[in-house]
Protein backbone atom coordinates (compact mmCIF):
# COMPACT_ATOMS: atom_id res chain seq x y z
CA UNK A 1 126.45 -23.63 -44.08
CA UNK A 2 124.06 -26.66 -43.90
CA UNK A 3 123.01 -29.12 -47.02
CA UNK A 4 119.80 -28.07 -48.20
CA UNK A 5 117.07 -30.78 -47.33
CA UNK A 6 115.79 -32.80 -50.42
CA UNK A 7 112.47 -31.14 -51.20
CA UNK A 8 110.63 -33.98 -54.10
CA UNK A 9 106.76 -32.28 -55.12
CA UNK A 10 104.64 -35.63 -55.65
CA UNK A 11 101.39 -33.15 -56.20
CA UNK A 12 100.59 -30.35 -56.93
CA UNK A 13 96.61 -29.65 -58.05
CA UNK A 14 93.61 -27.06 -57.57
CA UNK A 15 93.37 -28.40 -54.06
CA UNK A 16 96.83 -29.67 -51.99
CA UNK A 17 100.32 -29.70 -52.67
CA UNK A 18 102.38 -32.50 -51.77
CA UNK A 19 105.92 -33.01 -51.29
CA UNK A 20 108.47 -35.34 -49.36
CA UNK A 21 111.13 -33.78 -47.66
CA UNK A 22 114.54 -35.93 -46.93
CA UNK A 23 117.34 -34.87 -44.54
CA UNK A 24 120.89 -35.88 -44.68
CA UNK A 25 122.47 -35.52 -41.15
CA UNK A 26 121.96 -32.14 -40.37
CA UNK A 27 120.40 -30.77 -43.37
CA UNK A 28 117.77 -27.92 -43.28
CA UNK A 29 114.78 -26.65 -45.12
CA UNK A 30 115.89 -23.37 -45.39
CA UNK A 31 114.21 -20.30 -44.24
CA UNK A 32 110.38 -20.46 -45.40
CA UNK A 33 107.28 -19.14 -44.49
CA UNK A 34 104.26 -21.21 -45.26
CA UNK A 35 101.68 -19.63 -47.19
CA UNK A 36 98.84 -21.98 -46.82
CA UNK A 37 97.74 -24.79 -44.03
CA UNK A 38 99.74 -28.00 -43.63
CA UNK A 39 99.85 -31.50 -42.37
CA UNK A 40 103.50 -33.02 -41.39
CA UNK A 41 103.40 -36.87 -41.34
CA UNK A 42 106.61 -38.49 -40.59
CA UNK A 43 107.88 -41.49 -42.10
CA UNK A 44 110.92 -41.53 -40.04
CA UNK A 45 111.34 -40.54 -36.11
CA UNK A 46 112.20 -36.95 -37.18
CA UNK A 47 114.86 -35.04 -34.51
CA UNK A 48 113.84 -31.37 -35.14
CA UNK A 49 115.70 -28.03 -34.10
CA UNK A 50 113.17 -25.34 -35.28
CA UNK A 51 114.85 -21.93 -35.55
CA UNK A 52 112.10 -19.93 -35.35
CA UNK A 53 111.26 -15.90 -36.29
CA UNK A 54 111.39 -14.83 -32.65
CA UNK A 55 114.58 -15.70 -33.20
CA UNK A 56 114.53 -18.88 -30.75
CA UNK A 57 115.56 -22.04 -30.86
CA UNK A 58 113.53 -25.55 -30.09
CA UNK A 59 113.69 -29.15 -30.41
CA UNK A 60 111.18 -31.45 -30.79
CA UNK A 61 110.22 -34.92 -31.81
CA UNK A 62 107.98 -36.59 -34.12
CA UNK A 63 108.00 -40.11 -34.17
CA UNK A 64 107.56 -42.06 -37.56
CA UNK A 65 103.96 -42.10 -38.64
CA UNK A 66 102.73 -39.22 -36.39
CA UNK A 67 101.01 -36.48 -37.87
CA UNK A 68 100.64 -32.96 -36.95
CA UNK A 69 99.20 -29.68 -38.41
CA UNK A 70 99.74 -25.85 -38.41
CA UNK A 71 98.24 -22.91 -40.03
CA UNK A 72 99.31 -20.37 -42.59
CA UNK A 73 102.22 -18.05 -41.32
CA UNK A 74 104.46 -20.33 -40.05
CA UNK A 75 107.69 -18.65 -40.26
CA UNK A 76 110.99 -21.11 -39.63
CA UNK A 77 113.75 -23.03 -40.67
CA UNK A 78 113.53 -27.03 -40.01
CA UNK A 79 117.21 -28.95 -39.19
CA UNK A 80 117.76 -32.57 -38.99
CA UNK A 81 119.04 -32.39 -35.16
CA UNK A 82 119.05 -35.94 -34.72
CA UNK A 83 121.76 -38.77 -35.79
CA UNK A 84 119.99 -40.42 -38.54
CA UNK A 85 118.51 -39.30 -41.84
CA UNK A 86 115.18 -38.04 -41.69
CA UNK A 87 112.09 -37.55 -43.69
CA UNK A 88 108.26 -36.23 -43.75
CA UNK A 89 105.50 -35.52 -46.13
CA UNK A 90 104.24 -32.50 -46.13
CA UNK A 91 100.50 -31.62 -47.26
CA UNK A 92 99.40 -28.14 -48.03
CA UNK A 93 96.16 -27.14 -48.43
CA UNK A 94 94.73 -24.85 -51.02
C-alpha cells in the first residue's frame, strides 16, 4: 500500500478547479478518472509511473515548469517513480 499523494484545492469556481498535488517518495494519486479537461504544470521535475486502465504500465517525465494537457476520460493512477518529492498543479476545466 502506497501514501496517498497530498491533494490541496486552491479553486474551485463556475469555471476551473484548481489543486496542487504533492508526492512523498512513492506516493500515488489513487485510482481516478477525470471528469473534465486538464492542464498538468509541474513545479518540480515530476518522475511518473502511470498505471493505466489497459492495465499497463509507463513512465514518463515532466520537467519542472512544463505543461501538458489531456481530455476528459482519463482513467489512471499517478506514482511518484522518481527519488525526490514531487509536485504539480493541476487545472480542470469546467
Amino acid at each position: 500500500m502506497r501514501d496517498p499523494a497530498v491533494e490541496t484545492r486552491q479553486i474551485d469556481d463556475g469555471r476551473v478547479r484548481v489543486t496542487r498535488f504533492d508526492f512523498a517518495l512513492g506516493a500515488e494519486t489513487g485510482w481516478h478518472i477525470h471528469g473534465m479537461d486538464y492542464v498538468i504544470t509541474a513545479i518540480t521535475d515530476c518522475h511518473m509511473l502511470l498505471e493505466e486502465k489497459s492495465g499497463e504500465a509507463r513512465k514518463a517525465l515532466v520537467p519542472a515548469g512544463i505543461s501538458y494537457r489531456r481530455e476528459q476520460g482519463v482513467e489512471h493512477n499517478v506514482i511518484n517513480d522518481g527519488d525526490s518529492v514531487m509536485s504539480f498543479v493541476e487545472v480542470e476545466l469546467k
